[in-house]
Protein backbone atom coordinates (compact mmCIF):
# COMPACT_ATOMS: atom_id res chain seq x y z
CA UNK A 1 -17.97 31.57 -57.25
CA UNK A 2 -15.57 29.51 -59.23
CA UNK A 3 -15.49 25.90 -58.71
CA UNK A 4 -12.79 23.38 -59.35
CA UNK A 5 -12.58 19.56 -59.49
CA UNK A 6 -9.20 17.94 -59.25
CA UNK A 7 -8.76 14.58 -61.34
CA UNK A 8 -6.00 12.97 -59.46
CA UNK A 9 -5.32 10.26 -62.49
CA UNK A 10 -4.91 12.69 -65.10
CA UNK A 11 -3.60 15.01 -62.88
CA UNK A 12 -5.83 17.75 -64.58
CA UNK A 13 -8.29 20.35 -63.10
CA UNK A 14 -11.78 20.84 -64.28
CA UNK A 15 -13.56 23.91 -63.79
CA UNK A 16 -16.94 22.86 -62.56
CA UNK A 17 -20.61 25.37 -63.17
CA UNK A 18 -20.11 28.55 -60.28
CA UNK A 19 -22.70 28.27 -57.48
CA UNK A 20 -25.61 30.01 -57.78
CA UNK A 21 -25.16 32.13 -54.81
CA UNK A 22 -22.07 33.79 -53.51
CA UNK A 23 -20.64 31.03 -50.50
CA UNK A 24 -18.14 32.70 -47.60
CA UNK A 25 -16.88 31.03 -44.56
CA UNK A 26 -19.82 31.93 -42.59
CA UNK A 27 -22.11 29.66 -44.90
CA UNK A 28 -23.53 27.14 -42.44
CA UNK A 29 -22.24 23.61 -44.17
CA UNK A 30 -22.84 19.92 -43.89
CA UNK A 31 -23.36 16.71 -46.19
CA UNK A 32 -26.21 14.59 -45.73
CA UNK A 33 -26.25 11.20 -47.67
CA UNK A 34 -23.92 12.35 -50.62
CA UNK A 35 -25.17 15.86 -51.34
CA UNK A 36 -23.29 19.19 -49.29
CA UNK A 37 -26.28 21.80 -48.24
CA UNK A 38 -24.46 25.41 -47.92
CA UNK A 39 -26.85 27.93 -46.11
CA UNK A 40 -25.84 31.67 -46.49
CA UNK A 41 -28.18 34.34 -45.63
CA UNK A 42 -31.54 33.23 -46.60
CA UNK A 43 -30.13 30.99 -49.62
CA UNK A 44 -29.98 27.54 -49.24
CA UNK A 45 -28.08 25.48 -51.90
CA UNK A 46 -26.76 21.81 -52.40
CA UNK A 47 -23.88 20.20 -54.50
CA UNK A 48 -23.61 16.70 -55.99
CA UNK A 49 -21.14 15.08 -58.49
CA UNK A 50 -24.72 13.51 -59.80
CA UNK A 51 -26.73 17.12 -60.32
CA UNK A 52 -24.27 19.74 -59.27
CA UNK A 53 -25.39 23.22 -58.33
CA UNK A 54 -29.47 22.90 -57.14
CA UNK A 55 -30.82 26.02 -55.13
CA UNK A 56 -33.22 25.03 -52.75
CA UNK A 57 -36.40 27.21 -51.53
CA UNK A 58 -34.69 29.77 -49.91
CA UNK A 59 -35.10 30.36 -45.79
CA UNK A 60 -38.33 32.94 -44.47
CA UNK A 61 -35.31 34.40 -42.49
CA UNK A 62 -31.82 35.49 -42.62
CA UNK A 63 -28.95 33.79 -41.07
CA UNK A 64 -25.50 35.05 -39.65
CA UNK A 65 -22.82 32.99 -38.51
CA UNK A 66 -24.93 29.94 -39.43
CA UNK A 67 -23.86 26.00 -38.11
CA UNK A 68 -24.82 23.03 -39.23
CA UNK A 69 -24.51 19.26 -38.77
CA UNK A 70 -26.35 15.93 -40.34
CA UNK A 71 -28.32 13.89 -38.47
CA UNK A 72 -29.38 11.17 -40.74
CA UNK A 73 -31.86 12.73 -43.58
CA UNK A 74 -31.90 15.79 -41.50
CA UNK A 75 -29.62 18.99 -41.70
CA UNK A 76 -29.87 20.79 -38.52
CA UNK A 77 -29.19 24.53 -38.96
CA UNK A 78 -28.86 27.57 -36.43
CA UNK A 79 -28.31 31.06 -36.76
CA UNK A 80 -29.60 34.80 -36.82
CA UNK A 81 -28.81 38.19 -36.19
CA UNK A 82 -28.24 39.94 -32.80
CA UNK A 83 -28.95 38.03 -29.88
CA UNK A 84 -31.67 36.14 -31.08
CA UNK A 85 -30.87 32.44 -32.93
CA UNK A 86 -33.25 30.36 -34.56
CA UNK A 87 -33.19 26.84 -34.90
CA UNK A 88 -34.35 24.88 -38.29
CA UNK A 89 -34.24 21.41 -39.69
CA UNK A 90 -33.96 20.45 -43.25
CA UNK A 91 -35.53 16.83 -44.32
CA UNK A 92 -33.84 15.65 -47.40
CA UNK A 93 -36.09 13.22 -47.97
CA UNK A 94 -39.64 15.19 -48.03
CA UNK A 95 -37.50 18.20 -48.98
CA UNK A 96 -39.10 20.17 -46.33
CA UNK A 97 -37.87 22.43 -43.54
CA UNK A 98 -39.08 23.46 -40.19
CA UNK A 99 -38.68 25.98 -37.56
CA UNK A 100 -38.57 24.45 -33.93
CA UNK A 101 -37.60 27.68 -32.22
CA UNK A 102 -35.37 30.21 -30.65
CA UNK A 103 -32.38 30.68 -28.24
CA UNK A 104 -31.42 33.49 -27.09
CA UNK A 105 -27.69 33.75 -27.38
CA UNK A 106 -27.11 37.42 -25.72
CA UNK A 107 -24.83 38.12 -28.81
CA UNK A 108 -22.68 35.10 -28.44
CA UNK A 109 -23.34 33.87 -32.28
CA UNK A 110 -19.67 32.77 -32.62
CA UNK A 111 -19.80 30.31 -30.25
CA UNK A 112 -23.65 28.82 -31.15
CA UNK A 113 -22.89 25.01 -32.10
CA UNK A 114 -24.80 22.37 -33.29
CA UNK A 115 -23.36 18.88 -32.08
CA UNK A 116 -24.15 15.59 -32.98
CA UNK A 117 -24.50 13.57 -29.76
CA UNK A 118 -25.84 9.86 -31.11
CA UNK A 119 -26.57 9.29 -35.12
CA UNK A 120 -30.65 10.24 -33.87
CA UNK A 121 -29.75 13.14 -31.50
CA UNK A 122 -28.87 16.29 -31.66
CA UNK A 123 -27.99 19.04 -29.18
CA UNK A 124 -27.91 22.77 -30.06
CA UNK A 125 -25.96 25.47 -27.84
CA UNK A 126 -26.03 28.91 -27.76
CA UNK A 127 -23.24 30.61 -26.95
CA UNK A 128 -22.24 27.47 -24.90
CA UNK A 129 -24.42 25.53 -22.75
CA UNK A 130 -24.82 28.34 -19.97
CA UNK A 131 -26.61 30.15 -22.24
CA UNK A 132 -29.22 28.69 -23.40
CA UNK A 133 -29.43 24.77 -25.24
CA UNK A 134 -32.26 22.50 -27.05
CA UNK A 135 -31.83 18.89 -27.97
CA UNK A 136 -33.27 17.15 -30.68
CA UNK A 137 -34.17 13.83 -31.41
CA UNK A 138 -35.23 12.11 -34.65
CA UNK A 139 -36.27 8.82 -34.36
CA UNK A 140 -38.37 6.96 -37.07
CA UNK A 141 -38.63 9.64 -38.95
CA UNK A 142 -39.93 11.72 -36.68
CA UNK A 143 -38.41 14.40 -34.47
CA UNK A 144 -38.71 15.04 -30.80
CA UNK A 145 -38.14 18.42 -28.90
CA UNK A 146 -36.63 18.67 -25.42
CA UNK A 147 -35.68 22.13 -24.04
CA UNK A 148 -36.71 24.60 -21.67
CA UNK A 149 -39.97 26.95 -22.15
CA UNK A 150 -43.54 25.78 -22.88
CA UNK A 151 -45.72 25.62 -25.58
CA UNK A 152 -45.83 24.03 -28.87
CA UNK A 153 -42.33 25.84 -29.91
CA UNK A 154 -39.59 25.05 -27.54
CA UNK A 155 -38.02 28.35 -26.31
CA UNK A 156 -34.87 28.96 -24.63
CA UNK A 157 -33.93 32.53 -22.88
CA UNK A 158 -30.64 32.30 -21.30
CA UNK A 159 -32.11 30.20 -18.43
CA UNK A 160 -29.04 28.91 -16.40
């Protein structure tokens, strides 16, 4: 993919390296402290003016029609294939991620969102709130999960 930079005092463009992996609209996006994460399939990549083009381990799992939002060091991502949606956190500062768990969307992928409610909390829908939602919270570093279903990963089925 090419890549561009626009230098607004020279009035010039740049062409910048391509990224690694091939980015579409569907690539689940968001910038966390200075650095844009772009999550496309099972490829996860980041951008910064100060190291450009990293690629990051790449995801046990593929995603379609992928969101994403920041919530302080975390990127919280959602997405899948089908009915089934998975929900994932990135850390940028251990550079680990995690799996919390699943929502069942009953192939309502398009309208699976992840909103930022406070800068600590975030709540995940899918296929709108009727469907099936999870809300996380990361406080000191540490993340909470609220949502319906039991056991140590929070599951959501379409309960209304």
């Amino acid at each position: 993919m090419d890549m561009w930079q626009y230098e607004e005092e020279a009035g010039a463009w740049t062409e910048l390296p391509p990224s690694p992996i091939p980015l579409s609209s569907s690539a689940a996006h968001a910038v966390v402290h200075g650095t844009a994460h772009f999550i496309s399939g099972s490829d996860h990549v980041t951008y910064s003016a100060e190291k450009g083009w990293q690629r990051l381990r790449g995801l046990s799992y593929t995603l379609d029609h992928a969101t994403a939002m920041d919530i302080g060091r975390y990127l919280v991502y959602m997405g899948g294939y089908g009915s089934d949606t998975t929900v994932s956190y990135y850390d940028s500062v251990t550079r680990s991620t995690r799996t919390v768990g699943d929502l069942t969307t009953e192939n309502c992928l398009e309208y699976s969102r992840v909103c930022k409610v406070s800068p600590t909390l975030a709540l995940v829908l899918a296929g709108g709130a009727e469907k099936g939602a999870m809300i996380l919270s990361f406080t000191r570093h540490q993340h909470k999960e609220r949502g319906c279903g039991r056991g140590g990963r929070r599951m959501c089925r379409g309960r209304r």
